[in-house]
N, C-alpha and C. Protein backbone atom coordinates (compact mmCIF):
# COMPACT_ATOMS: atom_id res chain seq x y z
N UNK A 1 32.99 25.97 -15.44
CA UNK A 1 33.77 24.83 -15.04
C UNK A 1 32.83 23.69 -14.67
N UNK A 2 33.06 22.38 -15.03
CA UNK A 2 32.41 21.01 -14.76
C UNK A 2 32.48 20.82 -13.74
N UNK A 3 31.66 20.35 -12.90
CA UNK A 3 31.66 19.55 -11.61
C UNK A 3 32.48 18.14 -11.91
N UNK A 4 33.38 17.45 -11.26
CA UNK A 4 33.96 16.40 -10.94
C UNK A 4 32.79 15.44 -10.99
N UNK A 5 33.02 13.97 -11.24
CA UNK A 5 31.88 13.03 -10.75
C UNK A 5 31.92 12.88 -8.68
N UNK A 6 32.42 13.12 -8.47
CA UNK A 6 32.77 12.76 -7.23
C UNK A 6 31.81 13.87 -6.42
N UNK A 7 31.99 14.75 -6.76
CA UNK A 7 31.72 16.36 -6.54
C UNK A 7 29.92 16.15 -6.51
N UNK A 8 29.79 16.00 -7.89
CA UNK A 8 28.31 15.61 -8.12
C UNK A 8 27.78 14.70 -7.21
N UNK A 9 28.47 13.34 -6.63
CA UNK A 9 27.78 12.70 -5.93
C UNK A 9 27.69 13.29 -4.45
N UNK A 10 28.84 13.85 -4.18
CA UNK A 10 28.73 14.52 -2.70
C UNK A 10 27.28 15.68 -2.27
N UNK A 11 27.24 16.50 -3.41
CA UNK A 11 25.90 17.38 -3.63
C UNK A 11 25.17 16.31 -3.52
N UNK A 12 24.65 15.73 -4.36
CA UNK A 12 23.47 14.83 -4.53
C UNK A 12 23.20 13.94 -2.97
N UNK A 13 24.02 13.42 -2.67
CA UNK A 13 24.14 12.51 -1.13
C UNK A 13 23.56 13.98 -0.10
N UNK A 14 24.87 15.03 -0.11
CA UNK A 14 24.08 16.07 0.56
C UNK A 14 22.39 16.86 0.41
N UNK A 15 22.43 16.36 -0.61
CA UNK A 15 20.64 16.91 -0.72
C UNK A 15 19.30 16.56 -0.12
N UNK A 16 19.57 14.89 -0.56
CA UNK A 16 19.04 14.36 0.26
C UNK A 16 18.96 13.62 1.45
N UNK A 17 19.94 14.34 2.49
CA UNK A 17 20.39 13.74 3.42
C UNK A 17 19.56 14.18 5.04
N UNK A 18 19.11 15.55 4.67
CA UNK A 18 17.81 15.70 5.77
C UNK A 18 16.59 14.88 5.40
N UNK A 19 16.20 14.40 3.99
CA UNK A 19 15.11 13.76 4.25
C UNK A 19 14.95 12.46 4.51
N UNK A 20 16.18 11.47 4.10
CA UNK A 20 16.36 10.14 4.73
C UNK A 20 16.89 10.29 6.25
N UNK A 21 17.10 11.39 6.83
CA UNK A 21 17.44 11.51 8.32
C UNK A 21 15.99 11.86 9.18
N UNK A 22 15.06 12.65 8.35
CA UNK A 22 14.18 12.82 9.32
C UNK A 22 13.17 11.13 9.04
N UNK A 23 13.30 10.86 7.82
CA UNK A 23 12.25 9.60 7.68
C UNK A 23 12.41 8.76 8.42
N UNK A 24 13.95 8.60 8.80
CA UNK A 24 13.94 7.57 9.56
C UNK A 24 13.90 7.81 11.21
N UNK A 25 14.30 9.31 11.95
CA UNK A 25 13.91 9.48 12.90
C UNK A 25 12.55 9.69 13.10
N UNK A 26 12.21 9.76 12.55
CA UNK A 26 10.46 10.09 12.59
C UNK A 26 9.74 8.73 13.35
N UNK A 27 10.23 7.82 12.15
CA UNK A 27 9.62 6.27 12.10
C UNK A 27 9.96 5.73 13.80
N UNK A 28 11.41 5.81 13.86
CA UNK A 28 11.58 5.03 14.89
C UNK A 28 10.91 5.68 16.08
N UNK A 29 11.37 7.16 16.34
CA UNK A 29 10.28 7.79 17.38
C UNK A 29 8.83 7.76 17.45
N UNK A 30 7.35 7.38 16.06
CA UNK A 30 6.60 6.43 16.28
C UNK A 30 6.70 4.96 16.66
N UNK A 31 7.42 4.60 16.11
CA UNK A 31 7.65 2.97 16.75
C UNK A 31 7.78 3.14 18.21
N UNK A 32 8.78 3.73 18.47
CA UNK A 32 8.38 4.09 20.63
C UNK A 32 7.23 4.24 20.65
N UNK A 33 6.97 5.57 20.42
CA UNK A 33 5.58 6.35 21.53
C UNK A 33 4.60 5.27 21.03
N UNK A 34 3.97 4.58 19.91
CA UNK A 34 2.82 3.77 19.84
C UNK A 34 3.51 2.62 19.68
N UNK A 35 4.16 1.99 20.50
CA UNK A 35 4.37 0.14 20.18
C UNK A 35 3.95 -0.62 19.88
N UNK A 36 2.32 -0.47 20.45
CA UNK A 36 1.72 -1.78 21.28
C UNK A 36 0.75 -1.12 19.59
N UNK A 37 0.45 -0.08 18.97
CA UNK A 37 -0.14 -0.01 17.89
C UNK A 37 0.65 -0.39 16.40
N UNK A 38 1.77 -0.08 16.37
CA UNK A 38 2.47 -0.35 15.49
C UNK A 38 3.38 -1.25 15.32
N UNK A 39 3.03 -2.56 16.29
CA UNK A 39 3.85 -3.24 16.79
C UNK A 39 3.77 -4.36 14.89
N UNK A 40 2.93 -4.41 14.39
CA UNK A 40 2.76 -4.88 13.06
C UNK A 40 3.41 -4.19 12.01
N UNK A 41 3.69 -3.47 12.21
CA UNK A 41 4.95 -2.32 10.79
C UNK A 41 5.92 -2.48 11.07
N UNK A 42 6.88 -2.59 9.92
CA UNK A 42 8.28 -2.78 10.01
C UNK A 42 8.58 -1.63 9.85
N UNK A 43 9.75 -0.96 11.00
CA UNK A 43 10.65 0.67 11.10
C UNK A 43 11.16 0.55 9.70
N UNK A 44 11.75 -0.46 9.00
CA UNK A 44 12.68 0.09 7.68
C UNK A 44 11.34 0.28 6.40
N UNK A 45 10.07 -0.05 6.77
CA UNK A 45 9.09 0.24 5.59
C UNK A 45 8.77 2.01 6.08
N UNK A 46 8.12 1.61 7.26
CA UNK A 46 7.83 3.15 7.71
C UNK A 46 9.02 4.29 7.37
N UNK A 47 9.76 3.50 7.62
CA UNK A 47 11.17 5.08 7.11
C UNK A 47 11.49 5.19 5.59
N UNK A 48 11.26 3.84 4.70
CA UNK A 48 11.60 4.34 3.92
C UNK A 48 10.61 5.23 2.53
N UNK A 49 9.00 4.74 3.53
CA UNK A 49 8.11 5.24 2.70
C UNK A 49 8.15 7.23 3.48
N UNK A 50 8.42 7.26 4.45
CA UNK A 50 8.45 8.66 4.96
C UNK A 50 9.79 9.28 3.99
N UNK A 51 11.03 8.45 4.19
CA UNK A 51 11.80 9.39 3.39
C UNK A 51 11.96 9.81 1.65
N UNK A 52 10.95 8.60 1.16
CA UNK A 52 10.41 9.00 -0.49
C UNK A 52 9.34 10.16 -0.25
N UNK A 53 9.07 10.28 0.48
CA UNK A 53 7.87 11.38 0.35
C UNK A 53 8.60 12.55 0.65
N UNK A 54 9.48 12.78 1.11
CA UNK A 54 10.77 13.82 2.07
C UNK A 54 11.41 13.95 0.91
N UNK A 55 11.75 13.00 -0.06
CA UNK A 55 12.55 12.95 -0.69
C UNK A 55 11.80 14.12 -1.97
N UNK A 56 10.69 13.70 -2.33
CA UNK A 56 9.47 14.44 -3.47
C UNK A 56 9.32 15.87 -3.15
N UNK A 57 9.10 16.24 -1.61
CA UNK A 57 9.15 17.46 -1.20
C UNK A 57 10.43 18.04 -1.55
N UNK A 58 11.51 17.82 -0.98
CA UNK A 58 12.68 18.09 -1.22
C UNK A 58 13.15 18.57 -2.65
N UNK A 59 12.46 17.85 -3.90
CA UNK A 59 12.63 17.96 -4.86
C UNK A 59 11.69 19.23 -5.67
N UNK A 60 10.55 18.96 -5.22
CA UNK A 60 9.30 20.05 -5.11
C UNK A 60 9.92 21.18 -4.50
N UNK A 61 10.56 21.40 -2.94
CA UNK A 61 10.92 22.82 -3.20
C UNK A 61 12.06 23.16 -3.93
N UNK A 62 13.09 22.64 -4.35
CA UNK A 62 13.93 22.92 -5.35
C UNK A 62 13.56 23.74 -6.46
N UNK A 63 12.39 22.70 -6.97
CA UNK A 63 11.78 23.21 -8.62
C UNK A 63 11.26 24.48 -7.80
N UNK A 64 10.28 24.31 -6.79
CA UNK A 64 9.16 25.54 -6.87
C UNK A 64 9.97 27.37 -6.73
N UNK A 65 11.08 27.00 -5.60
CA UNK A 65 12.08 27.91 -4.94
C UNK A 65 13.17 28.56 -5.92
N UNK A 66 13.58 27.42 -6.28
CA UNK A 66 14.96 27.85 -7.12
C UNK A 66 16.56 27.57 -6.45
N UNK A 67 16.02 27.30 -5.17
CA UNK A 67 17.02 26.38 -4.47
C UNK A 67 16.94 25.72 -3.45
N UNK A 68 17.45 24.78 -2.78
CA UNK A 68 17.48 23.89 -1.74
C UNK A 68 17.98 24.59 -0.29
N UNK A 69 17.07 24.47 0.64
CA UNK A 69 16.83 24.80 1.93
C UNK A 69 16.36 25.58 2.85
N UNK A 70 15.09 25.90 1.91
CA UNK A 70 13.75 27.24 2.47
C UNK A 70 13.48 26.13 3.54
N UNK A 71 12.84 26.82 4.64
CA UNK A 71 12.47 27.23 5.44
C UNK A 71 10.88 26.27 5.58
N UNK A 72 10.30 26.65 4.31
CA UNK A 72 8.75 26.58 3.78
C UNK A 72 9.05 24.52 3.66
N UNK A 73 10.38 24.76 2.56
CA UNK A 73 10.51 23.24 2.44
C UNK A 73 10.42 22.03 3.50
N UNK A 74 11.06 22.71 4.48
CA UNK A 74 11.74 21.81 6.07
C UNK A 74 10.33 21.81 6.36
N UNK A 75 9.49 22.49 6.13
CA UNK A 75 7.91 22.60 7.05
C UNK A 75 7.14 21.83 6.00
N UNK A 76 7.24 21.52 4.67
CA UNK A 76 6.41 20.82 3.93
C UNK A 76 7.21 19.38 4.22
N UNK A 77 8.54 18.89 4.55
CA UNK A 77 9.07 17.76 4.74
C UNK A 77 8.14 17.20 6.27
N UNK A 78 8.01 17.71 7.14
CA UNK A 78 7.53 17.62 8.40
C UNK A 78 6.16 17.33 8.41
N UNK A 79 5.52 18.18 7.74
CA UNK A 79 4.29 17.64 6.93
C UNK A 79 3.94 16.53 6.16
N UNK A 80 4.63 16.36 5.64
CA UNK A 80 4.99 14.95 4.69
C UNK A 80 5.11 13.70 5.67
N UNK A 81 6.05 14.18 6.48
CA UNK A 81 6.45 12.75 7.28
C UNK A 81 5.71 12.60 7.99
N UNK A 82 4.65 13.06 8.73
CA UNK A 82 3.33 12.99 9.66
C UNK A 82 2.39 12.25 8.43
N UNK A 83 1.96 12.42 7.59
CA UNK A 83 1.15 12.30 6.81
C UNK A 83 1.35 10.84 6.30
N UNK A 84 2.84 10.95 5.91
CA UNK A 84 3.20 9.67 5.45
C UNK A 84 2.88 8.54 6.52
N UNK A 85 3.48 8.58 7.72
CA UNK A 85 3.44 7.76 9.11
C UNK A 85 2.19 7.61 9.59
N UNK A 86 1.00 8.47 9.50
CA UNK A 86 0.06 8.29 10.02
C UNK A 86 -0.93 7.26 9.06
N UNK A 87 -0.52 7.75 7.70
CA UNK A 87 -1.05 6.87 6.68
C UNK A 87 -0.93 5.43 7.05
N UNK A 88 0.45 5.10 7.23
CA UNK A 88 0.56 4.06 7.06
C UNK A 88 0.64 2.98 8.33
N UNK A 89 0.52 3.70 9.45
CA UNK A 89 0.57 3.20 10.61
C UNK A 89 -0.98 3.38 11.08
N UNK A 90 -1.70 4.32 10.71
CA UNK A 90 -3.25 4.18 11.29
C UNK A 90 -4.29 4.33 10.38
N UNK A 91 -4.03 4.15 9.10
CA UNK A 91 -4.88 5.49 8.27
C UNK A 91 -5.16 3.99 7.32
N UNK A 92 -5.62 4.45 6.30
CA UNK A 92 -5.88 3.39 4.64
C UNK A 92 -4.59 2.29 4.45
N UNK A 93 -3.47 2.77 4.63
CA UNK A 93 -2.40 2.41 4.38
C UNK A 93 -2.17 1.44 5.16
N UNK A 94 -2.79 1.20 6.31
CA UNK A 94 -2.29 0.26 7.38
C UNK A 94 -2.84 -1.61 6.78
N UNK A 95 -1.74 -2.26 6.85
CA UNK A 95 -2.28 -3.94 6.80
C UNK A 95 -2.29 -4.67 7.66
């Protein structure tokens, strides 16, 4: 049986909906704790470069797993979003 279009978008919205949720809690909870350092980054760049990278993982454990919501994945997303944020708030990435 076909999935509905509707159906399809609800999956798809649900898929990636922990990783645009943690990108952007991530971001704003750096924007608190370092202000006075990150007071030059904009929260909607920082979140949305954390949640493309959330987003790649996300997709990465899919392919690697065979399905969406190991365990391993949530810990490579968390990874990601440190990596991503630090990049770009202290690291090469910073302007």
């Amino acid at each position: 049986m076909l999935m509905e279009p509707f159906d399809f978008l609800n999956h798809l919205a649900n898929f990636f909906v922990p990783a645009l949720a943690l990108g952007a809690v991530a971001a704003a909870l750096a924007k608190v704790a370092w202000r006075a350092d990150l007071a030059a980054q904009p929260w909607w760049r920082m979140a949305a470069l954390a949640a493309a990278a959330n987003m790649v993982v996300t997709i990465a454990g899919l392919a690697g797993f065979g399905r969406d919501g190991r365990m391993a994945t949530y810990a490579a997303m968390v990874l990601a979003t440190s990596v991503t944020l630090w990049w770009r708030g202290f690291g090469p990435g910073r302007r």
